[in-house]
PDB file of N, CA and C in Angstrom:
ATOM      1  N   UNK A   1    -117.429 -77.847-125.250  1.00  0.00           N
ATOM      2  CA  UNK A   1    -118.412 -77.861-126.315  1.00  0.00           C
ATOM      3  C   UNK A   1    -118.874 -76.429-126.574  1.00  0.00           C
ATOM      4  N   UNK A   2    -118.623 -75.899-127.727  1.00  0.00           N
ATOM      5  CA  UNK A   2    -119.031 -74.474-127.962  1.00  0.00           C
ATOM      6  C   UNK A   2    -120.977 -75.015-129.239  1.00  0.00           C
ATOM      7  N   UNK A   3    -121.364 -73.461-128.528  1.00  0.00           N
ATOM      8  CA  UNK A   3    -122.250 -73.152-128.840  1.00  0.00           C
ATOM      9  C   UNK A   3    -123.099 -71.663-129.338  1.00  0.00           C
ATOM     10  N   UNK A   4    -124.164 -71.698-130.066  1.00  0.00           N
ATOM     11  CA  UNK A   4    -124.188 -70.333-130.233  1.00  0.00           C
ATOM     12  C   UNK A   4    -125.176 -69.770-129.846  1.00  0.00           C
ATOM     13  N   UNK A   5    -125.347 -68.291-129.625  1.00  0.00           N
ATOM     14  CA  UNK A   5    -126.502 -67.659-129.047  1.00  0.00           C
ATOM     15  C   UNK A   5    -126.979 -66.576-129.930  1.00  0.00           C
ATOM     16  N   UNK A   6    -128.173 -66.137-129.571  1.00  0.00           N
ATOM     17  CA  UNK A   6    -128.354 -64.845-130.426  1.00  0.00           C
ATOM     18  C   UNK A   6    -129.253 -63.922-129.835  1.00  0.00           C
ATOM     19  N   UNK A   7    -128.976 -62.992-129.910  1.00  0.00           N
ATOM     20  CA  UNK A   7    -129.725 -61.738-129.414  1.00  0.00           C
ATOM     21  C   UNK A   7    -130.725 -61.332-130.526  1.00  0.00           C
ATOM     22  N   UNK A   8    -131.679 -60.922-130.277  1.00  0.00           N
ATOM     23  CA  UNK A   8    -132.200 -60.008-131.322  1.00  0.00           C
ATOM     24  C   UNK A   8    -133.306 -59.234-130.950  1.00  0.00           C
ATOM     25  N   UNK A   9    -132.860 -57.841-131.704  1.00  0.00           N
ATOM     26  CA  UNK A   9    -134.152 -56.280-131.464  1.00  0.00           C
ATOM     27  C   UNK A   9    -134.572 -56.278-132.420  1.00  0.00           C
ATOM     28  N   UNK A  10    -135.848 -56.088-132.306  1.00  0.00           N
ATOM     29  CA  UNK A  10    -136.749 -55.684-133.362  1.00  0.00           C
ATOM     30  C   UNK A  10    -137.285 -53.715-133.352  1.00  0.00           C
ATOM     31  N   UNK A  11    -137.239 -53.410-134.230  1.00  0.00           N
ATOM     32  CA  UNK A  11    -137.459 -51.544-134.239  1.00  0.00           C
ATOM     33  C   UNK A  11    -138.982 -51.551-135.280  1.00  0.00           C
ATOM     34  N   UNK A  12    -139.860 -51.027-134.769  1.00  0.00           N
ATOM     35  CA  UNK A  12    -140.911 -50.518-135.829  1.00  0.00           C
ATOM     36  C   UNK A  12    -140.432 -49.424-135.795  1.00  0.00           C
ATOM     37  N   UNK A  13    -140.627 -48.453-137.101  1.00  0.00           N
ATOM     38  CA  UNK A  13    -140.604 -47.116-137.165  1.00  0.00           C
ATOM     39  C   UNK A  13    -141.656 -46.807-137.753  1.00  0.00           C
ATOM     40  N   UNK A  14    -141.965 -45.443-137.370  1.00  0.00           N
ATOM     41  CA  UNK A  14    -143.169 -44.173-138.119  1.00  0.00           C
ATOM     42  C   UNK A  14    -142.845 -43.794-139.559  1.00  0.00           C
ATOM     43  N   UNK A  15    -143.466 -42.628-140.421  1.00  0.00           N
ATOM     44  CA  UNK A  15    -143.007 -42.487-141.448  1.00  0.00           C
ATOM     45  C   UNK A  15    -141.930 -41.660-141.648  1.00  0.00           C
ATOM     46  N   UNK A  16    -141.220 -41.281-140.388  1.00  0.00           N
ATOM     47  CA  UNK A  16    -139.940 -40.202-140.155  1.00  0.00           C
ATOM     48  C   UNK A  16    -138.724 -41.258-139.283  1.00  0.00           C
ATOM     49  N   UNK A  17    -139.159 -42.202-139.733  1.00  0.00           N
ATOM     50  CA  UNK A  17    -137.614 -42.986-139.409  1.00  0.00           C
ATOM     51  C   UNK A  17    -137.848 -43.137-137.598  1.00  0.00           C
ATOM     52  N   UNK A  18    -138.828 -42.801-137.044  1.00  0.00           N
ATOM     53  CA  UNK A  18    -138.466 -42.783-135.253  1.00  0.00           C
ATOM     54  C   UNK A  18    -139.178 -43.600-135.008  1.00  0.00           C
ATOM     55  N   UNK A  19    -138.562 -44.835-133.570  1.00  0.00           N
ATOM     56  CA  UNK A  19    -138.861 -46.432-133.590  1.00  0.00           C
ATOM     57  C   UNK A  19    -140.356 -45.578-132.439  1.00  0.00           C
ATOM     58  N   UNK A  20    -141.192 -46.416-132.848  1.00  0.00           N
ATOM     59  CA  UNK A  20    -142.268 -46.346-132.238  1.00  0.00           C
ATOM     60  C   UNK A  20    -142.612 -47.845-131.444  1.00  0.00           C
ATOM     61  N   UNK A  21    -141.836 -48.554-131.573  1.00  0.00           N
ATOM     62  CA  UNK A  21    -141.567 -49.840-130.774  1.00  0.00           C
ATOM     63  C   UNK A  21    -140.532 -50.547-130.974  1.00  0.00           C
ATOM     64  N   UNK A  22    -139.977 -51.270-129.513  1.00  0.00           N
ATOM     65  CA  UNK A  22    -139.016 -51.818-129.530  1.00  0.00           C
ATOM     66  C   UNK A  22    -139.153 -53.327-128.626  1.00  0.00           C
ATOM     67  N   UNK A  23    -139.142 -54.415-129.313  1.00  0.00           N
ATOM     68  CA  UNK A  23    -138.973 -55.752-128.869  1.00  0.00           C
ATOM     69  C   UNK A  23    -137.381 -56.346-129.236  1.00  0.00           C
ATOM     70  N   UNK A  24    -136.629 -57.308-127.827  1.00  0.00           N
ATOM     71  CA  UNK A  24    -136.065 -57.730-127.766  1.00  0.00           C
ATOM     72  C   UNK A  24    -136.513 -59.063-127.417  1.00  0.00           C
ATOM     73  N   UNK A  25    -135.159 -59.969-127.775  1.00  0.00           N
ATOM     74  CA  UNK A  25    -135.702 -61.384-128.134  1.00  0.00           C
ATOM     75  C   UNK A  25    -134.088 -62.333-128.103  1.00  0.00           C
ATOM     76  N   UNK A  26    -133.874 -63.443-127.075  1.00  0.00           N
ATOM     77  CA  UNK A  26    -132.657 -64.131-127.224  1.00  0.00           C
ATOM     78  C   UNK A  26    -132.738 -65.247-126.742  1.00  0.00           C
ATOM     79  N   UNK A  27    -132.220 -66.550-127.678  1.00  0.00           N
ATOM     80  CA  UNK A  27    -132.702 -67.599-127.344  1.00  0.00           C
ATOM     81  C   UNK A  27    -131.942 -68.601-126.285  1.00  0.00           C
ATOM     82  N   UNK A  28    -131.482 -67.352-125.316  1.00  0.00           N
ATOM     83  CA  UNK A  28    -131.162 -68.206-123.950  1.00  0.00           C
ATOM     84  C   UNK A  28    -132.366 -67.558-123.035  1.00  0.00           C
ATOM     85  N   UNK A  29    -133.169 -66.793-122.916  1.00  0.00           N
ATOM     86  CA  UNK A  29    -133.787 -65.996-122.389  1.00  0.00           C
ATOM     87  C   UNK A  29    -134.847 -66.676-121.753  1.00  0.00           C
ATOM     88  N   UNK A  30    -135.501 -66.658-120.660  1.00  0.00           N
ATOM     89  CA  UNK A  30    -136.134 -66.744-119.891  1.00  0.00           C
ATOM     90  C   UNK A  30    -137.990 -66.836-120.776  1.00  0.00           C
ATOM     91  N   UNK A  31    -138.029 -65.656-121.535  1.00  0.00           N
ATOM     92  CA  UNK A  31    -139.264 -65.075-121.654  1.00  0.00           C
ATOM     93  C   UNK A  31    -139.717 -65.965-122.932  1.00  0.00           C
ATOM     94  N   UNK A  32    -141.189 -66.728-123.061  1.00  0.00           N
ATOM     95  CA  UNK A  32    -141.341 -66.660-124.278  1.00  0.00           C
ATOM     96  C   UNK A  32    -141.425 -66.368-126.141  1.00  0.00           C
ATOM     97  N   UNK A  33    -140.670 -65.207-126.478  1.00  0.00           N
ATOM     98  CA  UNK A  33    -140.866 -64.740-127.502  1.00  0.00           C
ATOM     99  C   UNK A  33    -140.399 -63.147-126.952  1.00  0.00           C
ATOM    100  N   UNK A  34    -140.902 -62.493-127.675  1.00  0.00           N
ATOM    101  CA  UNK A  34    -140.243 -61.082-127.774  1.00  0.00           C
ATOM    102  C   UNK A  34    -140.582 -60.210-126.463  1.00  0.00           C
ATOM    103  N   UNK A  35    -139.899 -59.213-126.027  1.00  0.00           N
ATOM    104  CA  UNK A  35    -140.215 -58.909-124.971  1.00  0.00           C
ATOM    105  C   UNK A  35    -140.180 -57.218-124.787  1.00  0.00           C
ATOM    106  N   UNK A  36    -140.715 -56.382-125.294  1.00  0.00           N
ATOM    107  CA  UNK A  36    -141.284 -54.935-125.457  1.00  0.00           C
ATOM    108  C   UNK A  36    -140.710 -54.120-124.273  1.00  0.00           C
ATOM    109  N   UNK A  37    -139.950 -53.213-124.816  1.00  0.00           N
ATOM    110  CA  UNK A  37    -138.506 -52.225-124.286  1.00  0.00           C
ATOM    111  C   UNK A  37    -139.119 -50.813-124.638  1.00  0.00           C
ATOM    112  N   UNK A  38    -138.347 -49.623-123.771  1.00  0.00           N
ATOM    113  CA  UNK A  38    -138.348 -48.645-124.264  1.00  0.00           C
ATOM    114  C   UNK A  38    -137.601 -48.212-125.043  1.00  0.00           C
ATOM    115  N   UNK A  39    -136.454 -48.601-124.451  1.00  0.00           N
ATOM    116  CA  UNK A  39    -135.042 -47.934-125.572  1.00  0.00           C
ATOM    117  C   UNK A  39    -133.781 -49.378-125.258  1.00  0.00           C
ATOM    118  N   UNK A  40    -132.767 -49.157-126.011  1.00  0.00           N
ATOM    119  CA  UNK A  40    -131.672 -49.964-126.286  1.00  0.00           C
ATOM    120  C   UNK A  40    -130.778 -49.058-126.090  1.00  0.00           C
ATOM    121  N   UNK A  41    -129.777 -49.310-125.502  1.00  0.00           N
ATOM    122  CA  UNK A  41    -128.319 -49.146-125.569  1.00  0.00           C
ATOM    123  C   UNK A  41    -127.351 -50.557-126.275  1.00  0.00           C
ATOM    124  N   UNK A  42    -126.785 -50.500-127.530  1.00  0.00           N
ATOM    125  CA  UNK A  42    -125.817 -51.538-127.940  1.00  0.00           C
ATOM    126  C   UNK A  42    -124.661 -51.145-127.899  1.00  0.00           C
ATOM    127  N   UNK A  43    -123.537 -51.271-127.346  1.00  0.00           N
ATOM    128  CA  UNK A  43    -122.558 -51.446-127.653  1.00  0.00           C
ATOM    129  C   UNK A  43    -121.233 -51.939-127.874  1.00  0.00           C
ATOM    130  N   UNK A  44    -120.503 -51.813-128.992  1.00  0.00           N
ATOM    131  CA  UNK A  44    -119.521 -53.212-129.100  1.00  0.00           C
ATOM    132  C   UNK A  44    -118.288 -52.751-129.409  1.00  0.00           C
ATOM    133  N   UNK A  45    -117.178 -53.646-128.934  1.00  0.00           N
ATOM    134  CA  UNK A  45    -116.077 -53.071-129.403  1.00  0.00           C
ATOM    135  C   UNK A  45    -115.499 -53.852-130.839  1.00  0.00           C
ATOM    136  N   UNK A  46    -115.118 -52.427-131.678  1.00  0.00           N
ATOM    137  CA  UNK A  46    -114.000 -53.143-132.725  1.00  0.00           C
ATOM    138  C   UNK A  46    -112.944 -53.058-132.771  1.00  0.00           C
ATOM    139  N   UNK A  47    -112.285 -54.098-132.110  1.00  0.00           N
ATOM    140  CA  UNK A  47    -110.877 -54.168-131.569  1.00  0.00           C
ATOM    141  C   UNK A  47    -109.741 -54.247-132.747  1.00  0.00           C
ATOM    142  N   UNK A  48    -110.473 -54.445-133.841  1.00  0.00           N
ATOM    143  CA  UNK A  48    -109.623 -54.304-135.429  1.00  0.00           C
ATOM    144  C   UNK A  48    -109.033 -52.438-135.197  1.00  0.00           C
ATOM    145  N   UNK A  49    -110.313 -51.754-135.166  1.00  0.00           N
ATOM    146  CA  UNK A  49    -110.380 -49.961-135.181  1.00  0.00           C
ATOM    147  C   UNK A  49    -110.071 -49.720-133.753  1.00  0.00           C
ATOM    148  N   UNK A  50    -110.211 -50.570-133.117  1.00  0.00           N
ATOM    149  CA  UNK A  50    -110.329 -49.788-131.752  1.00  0.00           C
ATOM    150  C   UNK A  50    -111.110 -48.860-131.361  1.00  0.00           C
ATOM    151  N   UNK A  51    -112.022 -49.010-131.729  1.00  0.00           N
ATOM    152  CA  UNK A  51    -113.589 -48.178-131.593  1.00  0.00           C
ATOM    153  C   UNK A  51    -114.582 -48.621-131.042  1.00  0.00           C
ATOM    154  N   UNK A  52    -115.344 -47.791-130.427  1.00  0.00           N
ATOM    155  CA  UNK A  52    -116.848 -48.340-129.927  1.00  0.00           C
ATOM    156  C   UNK A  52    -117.532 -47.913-131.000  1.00  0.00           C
ATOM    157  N   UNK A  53    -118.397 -49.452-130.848  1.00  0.00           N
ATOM    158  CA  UNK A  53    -120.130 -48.656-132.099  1.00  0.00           C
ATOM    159  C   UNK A  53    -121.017 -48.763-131.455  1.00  0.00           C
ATOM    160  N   UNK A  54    -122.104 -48.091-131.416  1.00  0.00           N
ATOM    161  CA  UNK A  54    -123.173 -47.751-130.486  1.00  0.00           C
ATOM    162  C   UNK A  54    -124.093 -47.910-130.988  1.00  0.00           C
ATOM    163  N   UNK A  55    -125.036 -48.422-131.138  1.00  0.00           N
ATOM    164  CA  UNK A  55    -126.300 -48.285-131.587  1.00  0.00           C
ATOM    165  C   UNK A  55    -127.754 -47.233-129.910  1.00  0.00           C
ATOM    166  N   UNK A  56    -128.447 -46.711-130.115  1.00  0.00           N
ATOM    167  CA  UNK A  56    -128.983 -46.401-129.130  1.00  0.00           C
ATOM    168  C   UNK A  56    -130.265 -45.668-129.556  1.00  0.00           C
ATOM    169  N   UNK A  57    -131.282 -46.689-129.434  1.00  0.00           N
ATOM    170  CA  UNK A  57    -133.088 -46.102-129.556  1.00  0.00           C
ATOM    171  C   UNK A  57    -133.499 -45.756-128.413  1.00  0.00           C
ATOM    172  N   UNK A  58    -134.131 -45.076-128.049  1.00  0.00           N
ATOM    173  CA  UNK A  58    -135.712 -44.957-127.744  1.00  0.00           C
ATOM    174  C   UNK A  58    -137.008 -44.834-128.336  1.00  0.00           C
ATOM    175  N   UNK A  59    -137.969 -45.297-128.078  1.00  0.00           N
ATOM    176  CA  UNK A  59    -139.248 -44.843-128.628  1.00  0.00           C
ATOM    177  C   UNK A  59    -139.711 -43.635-128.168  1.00  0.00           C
ATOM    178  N   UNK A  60    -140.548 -42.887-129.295  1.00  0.00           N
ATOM    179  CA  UNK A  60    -140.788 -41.553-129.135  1.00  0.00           C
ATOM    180  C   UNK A  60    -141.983 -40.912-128.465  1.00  0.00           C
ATOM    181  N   UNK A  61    -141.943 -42.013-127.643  1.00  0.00           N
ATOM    182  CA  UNK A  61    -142.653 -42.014-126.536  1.00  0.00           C
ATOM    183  C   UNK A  61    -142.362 -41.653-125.752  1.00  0.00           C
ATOM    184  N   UNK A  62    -141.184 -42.281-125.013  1.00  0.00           N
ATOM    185  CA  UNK A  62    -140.159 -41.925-123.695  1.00  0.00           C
ATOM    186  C   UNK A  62    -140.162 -40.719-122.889  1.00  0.00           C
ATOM    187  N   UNK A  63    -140.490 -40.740-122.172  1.00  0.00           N
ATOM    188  CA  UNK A  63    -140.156 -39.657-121.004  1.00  0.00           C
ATOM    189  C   UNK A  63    -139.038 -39.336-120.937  1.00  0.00           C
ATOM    190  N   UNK A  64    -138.661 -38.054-120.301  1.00  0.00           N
ATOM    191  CA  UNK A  64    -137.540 -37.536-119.827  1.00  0.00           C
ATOM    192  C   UNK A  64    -136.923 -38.150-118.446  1.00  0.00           C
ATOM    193  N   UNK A  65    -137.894 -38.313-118.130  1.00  0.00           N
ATOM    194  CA  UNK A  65    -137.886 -39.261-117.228  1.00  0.00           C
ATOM    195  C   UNK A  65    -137.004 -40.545-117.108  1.00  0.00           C
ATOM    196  N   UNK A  66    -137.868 -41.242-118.101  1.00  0.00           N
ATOM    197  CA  UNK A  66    -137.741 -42.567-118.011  1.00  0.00           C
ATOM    198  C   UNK A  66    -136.573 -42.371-118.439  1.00  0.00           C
ATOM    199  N   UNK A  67    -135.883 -41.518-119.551  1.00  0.00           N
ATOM    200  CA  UNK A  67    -134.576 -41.801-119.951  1.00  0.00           C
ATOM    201  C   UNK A  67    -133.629 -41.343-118.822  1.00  0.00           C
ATOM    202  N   UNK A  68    -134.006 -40.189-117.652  1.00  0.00           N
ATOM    203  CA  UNK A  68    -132.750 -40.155-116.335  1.00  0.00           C
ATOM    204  C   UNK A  68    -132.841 -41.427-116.111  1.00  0.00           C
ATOM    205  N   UNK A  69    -133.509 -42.384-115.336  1.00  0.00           N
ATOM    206  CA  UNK A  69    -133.648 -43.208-114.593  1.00  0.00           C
ATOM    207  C   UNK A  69    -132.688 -44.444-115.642  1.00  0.00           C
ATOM    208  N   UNK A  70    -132.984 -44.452-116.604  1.00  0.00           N
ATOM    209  CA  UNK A  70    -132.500 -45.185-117.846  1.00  0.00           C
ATOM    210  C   UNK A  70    -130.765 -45.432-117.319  1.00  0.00           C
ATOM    211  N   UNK A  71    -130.820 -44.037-117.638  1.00  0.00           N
ATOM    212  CA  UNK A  71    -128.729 -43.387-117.576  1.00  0.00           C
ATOM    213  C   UNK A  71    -128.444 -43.460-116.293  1.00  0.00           C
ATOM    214  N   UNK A  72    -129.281 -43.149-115.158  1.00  0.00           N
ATOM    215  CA  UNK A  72    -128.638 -43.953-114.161  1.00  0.00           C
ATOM    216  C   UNK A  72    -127.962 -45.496-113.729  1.00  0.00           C
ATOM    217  N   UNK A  73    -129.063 -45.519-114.255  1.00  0.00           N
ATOM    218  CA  UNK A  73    -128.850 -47.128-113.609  1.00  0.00           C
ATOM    219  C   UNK A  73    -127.677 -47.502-114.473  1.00  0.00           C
ATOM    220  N   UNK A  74    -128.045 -47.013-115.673  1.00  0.00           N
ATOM    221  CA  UNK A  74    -126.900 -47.787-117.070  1.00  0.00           C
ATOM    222  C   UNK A  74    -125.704 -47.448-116.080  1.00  0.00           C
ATOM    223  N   UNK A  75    -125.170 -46.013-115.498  1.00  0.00           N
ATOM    224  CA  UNK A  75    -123.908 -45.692-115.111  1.00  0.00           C
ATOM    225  C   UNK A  75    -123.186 -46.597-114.247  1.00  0.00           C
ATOM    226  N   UNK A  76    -124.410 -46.996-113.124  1.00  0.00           N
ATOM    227  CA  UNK A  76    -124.033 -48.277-112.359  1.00  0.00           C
ATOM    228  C   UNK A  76    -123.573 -49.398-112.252  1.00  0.00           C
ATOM    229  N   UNK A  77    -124.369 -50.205-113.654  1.00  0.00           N
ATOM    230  CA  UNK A  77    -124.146 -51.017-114.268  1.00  0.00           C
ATOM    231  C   UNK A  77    -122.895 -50.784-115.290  1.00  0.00           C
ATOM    232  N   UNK A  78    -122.309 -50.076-115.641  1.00  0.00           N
ATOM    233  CA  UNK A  78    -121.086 -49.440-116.319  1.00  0.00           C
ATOM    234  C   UNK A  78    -120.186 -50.196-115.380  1.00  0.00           C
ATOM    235  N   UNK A  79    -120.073 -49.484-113.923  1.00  0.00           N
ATOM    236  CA  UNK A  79    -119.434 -49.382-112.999  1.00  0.00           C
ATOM    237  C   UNK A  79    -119.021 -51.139-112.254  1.00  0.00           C
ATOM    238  N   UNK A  80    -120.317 -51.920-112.563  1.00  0.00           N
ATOM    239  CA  UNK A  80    -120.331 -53.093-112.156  1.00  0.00           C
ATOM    240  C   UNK A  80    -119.508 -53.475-112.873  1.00  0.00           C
ATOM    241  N   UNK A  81    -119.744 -53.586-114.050  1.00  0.00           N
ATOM    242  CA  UNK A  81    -119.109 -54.283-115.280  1.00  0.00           C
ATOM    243  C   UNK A  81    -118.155 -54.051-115.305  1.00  0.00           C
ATOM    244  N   UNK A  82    -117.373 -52.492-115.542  1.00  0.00           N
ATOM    245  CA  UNK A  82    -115.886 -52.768-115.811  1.00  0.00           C
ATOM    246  C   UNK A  82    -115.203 -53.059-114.189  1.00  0.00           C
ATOM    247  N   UNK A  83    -115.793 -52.859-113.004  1.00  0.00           N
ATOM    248  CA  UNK A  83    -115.093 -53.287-111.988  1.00  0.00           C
ATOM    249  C   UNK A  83    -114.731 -55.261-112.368  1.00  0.00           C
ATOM    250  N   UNK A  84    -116.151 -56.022-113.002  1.00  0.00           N
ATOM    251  CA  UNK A  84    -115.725 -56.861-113.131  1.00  0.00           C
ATOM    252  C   UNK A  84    -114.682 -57.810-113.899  1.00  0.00           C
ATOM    253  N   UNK A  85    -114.498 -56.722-115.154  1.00  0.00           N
ATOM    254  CA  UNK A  85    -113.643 -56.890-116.369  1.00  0.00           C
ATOM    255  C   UNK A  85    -112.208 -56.744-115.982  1.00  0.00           C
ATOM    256  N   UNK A  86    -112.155 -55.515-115.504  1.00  0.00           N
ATOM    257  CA  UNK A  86    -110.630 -55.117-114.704  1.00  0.00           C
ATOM    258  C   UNK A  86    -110.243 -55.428-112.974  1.00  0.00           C
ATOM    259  N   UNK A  87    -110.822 -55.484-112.564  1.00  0.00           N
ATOM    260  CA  UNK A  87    -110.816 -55.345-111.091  1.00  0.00           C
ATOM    261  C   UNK A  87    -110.224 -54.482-110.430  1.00  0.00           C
ATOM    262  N   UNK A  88    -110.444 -53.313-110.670  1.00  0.00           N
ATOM    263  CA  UNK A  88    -110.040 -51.839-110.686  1.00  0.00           C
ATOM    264  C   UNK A  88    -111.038 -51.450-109.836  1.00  0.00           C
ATOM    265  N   UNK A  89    -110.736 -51.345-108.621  1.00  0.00           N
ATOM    266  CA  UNK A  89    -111.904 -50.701-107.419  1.00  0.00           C
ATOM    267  C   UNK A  89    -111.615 -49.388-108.087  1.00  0.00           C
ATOM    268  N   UNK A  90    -110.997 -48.799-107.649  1.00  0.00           N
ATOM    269  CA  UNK A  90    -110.941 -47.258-107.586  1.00  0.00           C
ATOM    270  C   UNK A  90    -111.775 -46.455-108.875  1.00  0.00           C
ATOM    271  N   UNK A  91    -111.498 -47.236-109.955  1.00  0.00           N
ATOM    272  CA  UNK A  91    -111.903 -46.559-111.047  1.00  0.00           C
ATOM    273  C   UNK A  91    -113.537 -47.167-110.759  1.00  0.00           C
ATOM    274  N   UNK A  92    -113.645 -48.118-110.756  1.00  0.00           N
ATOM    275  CA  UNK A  92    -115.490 -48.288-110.870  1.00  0.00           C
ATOM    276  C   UNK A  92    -116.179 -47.630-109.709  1.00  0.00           C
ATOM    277  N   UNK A  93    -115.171 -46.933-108.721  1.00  0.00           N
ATOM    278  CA  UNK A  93    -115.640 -46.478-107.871  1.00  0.00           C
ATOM    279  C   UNK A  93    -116.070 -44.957-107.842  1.00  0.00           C
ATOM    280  N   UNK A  94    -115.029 -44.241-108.976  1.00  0.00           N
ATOM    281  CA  UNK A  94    -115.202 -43.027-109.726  1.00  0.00           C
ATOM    282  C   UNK A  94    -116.280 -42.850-110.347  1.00  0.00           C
ATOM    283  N   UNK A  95    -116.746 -44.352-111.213  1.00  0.00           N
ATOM    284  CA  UNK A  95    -117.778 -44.336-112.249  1.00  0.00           C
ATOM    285  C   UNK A  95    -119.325 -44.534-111.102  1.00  0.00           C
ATOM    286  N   UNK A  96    -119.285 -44.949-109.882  1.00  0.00           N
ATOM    287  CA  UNK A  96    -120.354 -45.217-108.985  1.00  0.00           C
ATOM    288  C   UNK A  96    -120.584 -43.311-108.601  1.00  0.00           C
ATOM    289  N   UNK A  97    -119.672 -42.892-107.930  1.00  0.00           N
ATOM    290  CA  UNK A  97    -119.494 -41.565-107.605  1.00  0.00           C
ATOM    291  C   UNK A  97    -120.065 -40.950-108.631  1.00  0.00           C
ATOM    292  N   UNK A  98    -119.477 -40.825-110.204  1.00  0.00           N
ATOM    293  CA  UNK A  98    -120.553 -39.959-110.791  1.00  0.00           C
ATOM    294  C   UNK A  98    -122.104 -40.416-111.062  1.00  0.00           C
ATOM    295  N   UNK A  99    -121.951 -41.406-110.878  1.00  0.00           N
ATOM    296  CA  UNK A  99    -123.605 -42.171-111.369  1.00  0.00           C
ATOM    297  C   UNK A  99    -124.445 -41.502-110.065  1.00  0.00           C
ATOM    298  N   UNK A 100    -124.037 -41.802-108.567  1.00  0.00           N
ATOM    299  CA  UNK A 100    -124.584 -40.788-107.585  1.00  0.00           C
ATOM    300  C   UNK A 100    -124.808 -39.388-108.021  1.00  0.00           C
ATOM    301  N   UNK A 101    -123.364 -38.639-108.256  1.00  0.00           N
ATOM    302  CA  UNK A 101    -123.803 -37.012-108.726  1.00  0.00           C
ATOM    303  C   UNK A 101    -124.726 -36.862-109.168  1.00  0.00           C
ATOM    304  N   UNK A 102    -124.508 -37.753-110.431  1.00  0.00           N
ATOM    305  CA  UNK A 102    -125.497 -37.809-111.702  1.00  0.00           C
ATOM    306  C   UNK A 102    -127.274 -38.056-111.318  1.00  0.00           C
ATOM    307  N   UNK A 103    -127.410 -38.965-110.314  1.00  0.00           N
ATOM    308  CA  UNK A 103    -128.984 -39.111-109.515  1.00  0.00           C
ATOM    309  C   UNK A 103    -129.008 -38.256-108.334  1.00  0.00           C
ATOM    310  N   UNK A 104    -128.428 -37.426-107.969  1.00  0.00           N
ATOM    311  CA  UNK A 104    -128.609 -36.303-107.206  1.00  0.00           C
ATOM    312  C   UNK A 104    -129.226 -35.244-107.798  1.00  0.00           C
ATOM    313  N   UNK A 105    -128.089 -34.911-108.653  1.00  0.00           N
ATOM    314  CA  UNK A 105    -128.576 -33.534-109.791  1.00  0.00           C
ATOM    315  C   UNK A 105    -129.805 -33.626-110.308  1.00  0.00           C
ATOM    316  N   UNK A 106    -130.679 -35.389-110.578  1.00  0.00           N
ATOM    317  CA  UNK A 106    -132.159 -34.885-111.225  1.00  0.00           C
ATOM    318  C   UNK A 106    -132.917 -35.358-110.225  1.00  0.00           C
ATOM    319  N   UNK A 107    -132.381 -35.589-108.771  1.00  0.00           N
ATOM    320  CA  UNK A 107    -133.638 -35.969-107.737  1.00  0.00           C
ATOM    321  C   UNK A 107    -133.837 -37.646-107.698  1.00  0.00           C
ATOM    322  N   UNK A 108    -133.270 -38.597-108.565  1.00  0.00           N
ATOM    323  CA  UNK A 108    -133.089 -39.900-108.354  1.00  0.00           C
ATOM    324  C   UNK A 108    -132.907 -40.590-107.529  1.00  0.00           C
ATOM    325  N   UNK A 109    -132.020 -39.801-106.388  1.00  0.00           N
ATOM    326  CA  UNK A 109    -131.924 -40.921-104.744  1.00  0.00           C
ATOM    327  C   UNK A 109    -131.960 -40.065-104.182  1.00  0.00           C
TER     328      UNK A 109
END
């Protein structure tokens, strides 16, 4: 039995186009109603082009901070994911290795 799902972000912006809030919202989700983010990473493949499209906010709020900690973890989670897609130790193991470098170099672990 197929069924459908849906994701959805919501972006306020300022009068210069920069999201000054970001709610996400999907109706398999746990949370009542919308649920207030700093930033988004989207991305999808178009396997027609063979391209990635990216979408990627933050609010202009965000720390420098918050965005290392952000890209860390994302790298990890990179690393999870395509280990799970391919089952390619070695390579998600490359992508774990730089995600370490990568939280070394700004003091992260």
């Amino acid at each position: 039995m197929s069924r459908t799902a849906e994701i959805r972000v919501t972006v306020q912006l300022d009068g210069d186009n920069l999201p000054t809030k970001i709610e996400w919202q999907a109706s398999e989700a746990k949370s009542d109603g919308p649920v207030a983010c700093q930033s988004v990473m989207l991305s999808l493949w178009d396997n027609e082009n063979k391209t990635a499209v990216a979408i990627d906010l933050w609010t202009k709020d965000t720390t420098i901070d918050d965005i290392n900690l952000h890209y860390y973890q994302i790298f990890h989670r990179l690393a999870d994911s395509y280990l799970r897609a391919t089952r390619n130790t070695d390579i998600a193991g490359l992508i774990h290795e730089f995600s370490d470098g990568f939280g070394s170099r700004l003091g992260l672990r």
